[in-house]
C-alpha atoms as a PDB file:
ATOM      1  CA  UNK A   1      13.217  19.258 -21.897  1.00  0.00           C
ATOM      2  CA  UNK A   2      15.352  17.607 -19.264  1.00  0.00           C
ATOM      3  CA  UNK A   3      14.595  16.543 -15.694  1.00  0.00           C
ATOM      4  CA  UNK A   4      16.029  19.996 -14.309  1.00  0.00           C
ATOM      5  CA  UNK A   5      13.854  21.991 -17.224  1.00  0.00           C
ATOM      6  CA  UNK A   6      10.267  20.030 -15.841  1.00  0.00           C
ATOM      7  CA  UNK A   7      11.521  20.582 -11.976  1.00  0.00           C
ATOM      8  CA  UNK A   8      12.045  23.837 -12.423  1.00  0.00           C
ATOM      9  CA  UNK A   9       7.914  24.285 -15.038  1.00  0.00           C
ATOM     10  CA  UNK A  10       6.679  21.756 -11.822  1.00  0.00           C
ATOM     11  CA  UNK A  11       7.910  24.315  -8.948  1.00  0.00           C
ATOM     12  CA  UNK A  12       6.509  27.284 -11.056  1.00  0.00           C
ATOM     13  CA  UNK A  13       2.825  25.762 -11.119  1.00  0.00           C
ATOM     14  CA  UNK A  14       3.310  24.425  -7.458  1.00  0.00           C
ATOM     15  CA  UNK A  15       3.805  28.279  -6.228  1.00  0.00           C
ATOM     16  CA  UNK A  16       0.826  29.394  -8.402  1.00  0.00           C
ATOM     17  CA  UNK A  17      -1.395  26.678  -6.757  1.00  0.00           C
ATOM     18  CA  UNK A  18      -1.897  25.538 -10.748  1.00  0.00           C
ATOM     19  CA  UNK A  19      -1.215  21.878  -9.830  1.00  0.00           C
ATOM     20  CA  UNK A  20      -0.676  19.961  -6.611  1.00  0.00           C
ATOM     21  CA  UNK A  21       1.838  18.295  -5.134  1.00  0.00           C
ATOM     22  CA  UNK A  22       1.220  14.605  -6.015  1.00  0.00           C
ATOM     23  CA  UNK A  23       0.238  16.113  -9.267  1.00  0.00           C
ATOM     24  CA  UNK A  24       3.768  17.328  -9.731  1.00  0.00           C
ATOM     25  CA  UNK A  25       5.426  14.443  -8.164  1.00  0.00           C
ATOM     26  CA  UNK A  26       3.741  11.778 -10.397  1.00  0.00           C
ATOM     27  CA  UNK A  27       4.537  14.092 -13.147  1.00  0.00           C
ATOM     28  CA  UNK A  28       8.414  13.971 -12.334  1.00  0.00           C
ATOM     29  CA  UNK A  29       7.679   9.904 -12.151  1.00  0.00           C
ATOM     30  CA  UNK A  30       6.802   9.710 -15.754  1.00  0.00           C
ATOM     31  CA  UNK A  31       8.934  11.775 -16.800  1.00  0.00           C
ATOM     32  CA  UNK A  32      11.478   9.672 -15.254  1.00  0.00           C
ATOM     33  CA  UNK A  33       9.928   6.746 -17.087  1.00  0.00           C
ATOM     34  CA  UNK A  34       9.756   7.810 -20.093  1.00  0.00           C
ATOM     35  CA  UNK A  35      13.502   9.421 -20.637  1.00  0.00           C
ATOM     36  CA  UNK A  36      14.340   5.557 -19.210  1.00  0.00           C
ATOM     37  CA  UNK A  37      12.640   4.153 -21.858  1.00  0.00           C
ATOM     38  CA  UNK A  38      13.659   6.186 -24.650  1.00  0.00           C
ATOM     39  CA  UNK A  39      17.045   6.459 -23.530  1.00  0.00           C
ATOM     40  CA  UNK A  40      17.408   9.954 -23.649  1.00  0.00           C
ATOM     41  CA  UNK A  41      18.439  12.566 -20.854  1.00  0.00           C
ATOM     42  CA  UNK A  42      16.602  15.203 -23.081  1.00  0.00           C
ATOM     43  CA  UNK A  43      12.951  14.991 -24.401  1.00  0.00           C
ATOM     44  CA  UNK A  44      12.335  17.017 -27.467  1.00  0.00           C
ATOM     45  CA  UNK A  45       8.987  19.083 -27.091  1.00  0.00           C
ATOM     46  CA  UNK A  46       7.841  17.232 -24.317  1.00  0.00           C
ATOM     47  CA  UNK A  47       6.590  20.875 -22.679  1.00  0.00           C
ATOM     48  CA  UNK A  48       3.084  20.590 -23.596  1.00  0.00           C
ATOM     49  CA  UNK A  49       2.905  17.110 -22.491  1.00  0.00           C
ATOM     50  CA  UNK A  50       4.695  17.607 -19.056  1.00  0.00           C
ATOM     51  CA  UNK A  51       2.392  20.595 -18.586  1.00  0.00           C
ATOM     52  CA  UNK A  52      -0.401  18.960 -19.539  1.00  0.00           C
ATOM     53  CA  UNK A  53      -0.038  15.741 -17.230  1.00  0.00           C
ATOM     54  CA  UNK A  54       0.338  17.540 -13.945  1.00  0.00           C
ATOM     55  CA  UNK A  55      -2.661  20.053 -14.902  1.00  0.00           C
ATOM     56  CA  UNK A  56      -4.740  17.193 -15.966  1.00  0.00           C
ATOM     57  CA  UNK A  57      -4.333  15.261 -13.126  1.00  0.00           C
ATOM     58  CA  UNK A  58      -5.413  18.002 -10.504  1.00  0.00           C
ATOM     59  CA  UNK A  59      -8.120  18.761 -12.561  1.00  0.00           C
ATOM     60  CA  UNK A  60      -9.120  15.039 -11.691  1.00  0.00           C
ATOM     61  CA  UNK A  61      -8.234  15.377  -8.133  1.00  0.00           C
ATOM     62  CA  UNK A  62     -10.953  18.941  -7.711  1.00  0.00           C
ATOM     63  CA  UNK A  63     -13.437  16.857  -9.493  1.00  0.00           C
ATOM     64  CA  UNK A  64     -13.494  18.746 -12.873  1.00  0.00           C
ATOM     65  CA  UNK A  65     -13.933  17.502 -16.030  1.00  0.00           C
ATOM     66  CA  UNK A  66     -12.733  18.123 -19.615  1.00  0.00           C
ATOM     67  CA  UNK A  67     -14.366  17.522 -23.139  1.00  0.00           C
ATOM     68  CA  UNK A  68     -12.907  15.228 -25.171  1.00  0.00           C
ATOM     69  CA  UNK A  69     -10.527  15.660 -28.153  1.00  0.00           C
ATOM     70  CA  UNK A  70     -12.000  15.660 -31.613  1.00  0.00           C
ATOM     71  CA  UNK A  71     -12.921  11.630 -32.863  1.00  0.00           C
ATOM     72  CA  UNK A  72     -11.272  12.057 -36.240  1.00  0.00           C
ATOM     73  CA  UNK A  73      -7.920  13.443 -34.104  1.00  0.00           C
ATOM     74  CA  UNK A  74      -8.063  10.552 -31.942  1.00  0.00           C
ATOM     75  CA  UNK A  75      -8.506   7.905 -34.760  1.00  0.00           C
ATOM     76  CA  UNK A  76      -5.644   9.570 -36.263  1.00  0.00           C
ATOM     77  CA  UNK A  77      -3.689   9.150 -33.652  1.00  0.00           C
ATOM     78  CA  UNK A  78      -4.552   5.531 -32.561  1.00  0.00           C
ATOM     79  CA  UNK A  79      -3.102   4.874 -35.955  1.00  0.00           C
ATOM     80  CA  UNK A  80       0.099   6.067 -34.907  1.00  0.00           C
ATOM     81  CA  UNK A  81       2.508   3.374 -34.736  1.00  0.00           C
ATOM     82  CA  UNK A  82       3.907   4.965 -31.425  1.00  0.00           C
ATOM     83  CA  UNK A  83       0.182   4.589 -30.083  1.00  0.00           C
ATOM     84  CA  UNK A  84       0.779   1.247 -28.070  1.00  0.00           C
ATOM     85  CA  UNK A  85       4.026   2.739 -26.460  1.00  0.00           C
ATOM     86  CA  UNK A  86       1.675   5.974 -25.367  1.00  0.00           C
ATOM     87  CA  UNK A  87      -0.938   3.469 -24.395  1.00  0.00           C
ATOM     88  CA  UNK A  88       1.897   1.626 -21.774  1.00  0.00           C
ATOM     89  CA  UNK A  89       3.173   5.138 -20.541  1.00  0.00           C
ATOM     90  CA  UNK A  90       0.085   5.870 -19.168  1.00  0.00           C
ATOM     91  CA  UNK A  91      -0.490   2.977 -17.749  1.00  0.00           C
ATOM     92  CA  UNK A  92       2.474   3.944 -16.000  1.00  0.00           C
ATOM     93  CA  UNK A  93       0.709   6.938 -14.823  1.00  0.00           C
ATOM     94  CA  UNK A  94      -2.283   5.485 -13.863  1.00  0.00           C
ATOM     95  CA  UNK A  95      -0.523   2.720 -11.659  1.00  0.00           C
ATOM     96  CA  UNK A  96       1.424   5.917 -10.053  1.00  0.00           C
ATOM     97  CA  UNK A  97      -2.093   7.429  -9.436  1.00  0.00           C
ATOM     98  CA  UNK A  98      -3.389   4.579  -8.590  1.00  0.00           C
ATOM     99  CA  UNK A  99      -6.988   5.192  -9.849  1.00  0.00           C
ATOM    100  CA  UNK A 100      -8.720   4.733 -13.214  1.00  0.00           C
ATOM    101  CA  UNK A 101      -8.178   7.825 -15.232  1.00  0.00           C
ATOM    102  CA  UNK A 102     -11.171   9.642 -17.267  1.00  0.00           C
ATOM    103  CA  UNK A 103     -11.676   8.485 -20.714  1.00  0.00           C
ATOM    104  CA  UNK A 104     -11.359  12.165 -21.888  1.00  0.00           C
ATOM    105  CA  UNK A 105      -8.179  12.571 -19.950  1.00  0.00           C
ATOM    106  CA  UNK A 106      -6.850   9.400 -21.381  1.00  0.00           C
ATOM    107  CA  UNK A 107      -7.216  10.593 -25.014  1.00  0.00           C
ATOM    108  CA  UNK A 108      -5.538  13.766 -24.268  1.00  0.00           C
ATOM    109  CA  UNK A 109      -2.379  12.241 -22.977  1.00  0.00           C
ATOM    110  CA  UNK A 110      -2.588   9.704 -25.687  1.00  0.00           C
ATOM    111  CA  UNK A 111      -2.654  12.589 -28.527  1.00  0.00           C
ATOM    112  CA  UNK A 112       0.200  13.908 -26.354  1.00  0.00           C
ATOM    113  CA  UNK A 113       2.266  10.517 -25.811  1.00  0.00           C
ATOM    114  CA  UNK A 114       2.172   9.568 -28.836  1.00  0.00           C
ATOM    115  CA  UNK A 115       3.772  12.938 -30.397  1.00  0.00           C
ATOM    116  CA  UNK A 116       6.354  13.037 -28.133  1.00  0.00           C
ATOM    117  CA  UNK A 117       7.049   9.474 -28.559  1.00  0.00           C
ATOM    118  CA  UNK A 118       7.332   9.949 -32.372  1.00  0.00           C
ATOM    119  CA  UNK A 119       9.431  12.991 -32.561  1.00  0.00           C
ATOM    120  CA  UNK A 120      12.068  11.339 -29.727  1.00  0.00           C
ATOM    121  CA  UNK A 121      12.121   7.616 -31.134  1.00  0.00           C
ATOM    122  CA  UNK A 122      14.797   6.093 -31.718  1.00  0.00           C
ATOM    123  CA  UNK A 123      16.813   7.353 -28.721  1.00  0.00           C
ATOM    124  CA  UNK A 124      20.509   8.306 -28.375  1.00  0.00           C
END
């Protein structure tokens, strides 16, 4: 996925109402970020993230809430070695949102992070 590739997902969800505009915005902001840090133009399978961030983050915004991911999946992941990079990305997001994000949510994008991250490291 490149910038134009998550404009183009972004604009889709924007016309269905599926996310909202600072949503989407903040969205295009990490994604931003994190092609900077990797050092890549393209992001391999960075879809379900990218969809996941803007949905997640108007779910937050109409007050609803999500379950969280399985414990053992989490622990997995936390053992990831690409886990404190995921942790720093979304503290990126969070200082874009500008408000704490739900510990649920959280754990999502850090199963999601964290994949991306390993699949894409390494960079150009």
């Amino acid at each position: 996925m490149n910038l134009e590739q998550l404009k183009q997902r972004l604009d889709i969800l924007l016309t269905s109402l599926v996310v909202s505009t600072k949503a989407a915005d903040i969205t295009t902001l990490a994604f931003m970020h994190l092609s900077s840090i990797l050092k890549k133009d393209t992001i391999e399978q960075a879809e379900m993230l990218f969809t996941h961030l803007p949905t997640a983050l108007t779910r937050i915004e109409k007050g609803e809430q999500v379950e969280a991911p399985h414990p053992s999946l989490l622990e997995e992941v936390k053992q990831s070695p690409q886990a404190a990079l995921a942790i720093k990305e979304i503290d990126f997001v969070q200082q874009q949102w500008k408000k704490q994000l739900p510990q649920e949510e959280i754990d999502f994008l850090l199963i999601h992070y964290t994949n991306v991250l390993q699949i894409n490291k390494g960079g150009n």
